[in-house]
Protein backbone atom coordinates (compact mmCIF):
# COMPACT_ATOMS: atom_id res chain seq x y z
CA UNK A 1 0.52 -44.57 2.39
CA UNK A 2 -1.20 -43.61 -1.06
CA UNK A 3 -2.97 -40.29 -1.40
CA UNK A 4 -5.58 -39.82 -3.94
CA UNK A 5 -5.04 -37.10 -6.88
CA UNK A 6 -7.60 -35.19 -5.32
CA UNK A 7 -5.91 -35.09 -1.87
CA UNK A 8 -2.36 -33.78 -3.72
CA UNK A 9 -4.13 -31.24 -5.19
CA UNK A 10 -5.19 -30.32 -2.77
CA UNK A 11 -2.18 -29.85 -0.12
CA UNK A 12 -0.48 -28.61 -3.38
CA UNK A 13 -3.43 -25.85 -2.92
CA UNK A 14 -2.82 -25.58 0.46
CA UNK A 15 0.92 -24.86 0.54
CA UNK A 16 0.01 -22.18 -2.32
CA UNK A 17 -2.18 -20.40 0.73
CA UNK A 18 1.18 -20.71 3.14
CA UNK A 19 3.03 -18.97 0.40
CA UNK A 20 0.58 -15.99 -0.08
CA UNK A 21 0.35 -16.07 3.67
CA UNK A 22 3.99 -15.30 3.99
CA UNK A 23 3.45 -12.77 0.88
CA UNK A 24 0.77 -10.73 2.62
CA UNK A 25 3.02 -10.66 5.93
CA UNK A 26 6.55 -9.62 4.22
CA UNK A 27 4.12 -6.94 2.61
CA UNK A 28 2.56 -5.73 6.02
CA UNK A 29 5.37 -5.52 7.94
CA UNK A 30 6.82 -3.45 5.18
CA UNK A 31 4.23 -0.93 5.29
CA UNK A 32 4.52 -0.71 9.06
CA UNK A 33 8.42 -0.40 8.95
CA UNK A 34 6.81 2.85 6.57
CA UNK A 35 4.23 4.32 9.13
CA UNK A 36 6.77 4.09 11.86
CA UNK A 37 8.60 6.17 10.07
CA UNK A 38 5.75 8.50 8.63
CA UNK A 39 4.57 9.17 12.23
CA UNK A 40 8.14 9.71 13.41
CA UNK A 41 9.06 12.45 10.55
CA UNK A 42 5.17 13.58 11.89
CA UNK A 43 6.42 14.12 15.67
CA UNK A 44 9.72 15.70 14.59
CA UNK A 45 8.23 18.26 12.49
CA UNK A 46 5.87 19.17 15.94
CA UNK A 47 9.39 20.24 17.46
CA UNK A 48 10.90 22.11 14.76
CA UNK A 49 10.29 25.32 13.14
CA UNK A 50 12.12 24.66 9.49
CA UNK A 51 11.13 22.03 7.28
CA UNK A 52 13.31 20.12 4.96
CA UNK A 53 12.35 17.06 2.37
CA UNK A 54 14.83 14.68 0.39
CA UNK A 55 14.09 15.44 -3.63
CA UNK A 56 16.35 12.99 -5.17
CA UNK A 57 19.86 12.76 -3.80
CA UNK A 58 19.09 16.56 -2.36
CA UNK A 59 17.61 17.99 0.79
CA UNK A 60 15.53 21.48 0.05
CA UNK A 61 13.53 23.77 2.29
CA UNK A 62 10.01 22.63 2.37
CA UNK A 63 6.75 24.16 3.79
CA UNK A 64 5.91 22.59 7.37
CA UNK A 65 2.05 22.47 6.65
CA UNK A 66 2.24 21.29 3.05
CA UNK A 67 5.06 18.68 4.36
CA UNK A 68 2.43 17.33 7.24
CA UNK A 69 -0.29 17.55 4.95
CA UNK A 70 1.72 15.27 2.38
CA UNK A 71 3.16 12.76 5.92
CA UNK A 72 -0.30 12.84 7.04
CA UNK A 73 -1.69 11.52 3.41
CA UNK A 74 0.59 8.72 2.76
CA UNK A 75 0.03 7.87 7.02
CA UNK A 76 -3.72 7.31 5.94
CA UNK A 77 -2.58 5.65 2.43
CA UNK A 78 -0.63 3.22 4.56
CA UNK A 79 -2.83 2.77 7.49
CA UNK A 80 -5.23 1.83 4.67
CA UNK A 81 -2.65 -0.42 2.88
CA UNK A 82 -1.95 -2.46 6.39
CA UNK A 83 -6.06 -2.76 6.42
CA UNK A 84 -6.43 -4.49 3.73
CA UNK A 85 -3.41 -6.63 3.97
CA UNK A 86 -5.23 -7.38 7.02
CA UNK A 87 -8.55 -8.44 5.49
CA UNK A 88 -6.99 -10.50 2.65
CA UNK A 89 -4.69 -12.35 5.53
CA UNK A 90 -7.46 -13.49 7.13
CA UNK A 91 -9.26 -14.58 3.88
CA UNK A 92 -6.42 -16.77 2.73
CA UNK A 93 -6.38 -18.37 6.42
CA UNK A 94 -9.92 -18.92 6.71
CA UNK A 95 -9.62 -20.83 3.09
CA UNK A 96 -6.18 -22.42 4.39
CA UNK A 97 -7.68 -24.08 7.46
CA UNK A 98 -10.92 -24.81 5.69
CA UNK A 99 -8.52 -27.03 3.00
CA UNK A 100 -6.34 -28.45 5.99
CA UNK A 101 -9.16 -29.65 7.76
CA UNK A 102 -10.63 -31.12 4.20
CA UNK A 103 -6.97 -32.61 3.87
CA UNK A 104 -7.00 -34.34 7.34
CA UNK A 105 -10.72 -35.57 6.73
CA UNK A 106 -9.38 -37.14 3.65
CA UNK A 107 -6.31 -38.47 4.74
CA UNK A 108 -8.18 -40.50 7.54
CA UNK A 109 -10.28 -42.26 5.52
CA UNK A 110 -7.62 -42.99 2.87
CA UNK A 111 -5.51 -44.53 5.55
């Protein structure tokens, strides 16, 4: 079966979206392996009285409040993050299976 130019440039398109697809979802689940572990460090420092925060290859003595404050920034910076990996996921799907269906249209009446 021949495909037109068109056609290949398009799937070639389309397995470009697949690969941004898997892109945006290596990225998110990376940021939510980080929250987990932002709202855990959040919960623990409910139940303890001292404080402590890695600085390099060191642990010091760290202010609880200005140690939430800075957890409870980067929670927001990531919940924020995982947004708008959510957004452009859907974008790039939307476009995907607007092309595959393009693809399939053209593929019938080629054949």
């Amino acid at each position: 079966m021949e495909v037109s130019k068109e056609t290949e440039q398009k799937i070639g398109q389309l397995q470009m979206f697949e690969q941004s697809l898997q892109n945006f979802l290596g990225q998110k689940q990376q940021f939510q392996v980080q929250l987990v572990e932002v709202e855990s460090a959040l919960n623990e420092l409910d139940n303890t009285e001292k404080a402590y925060k890695i600085v390099g290859n060191i642990m010091v003595e760290s202010d609880k409040n200005e140690l939430k404050a800075d957890l409870q920034s980067k929670k927001e910076m990531l919940e924020l993050r995982i947004k708008t990996m959510e957004k452009q996921e859907t974008q790039v799907r939307e476009k995907a299976s607007k092309l595959q269906s393009e693809i399939l249209k053209k593929i019938k009446k080629e054949d």
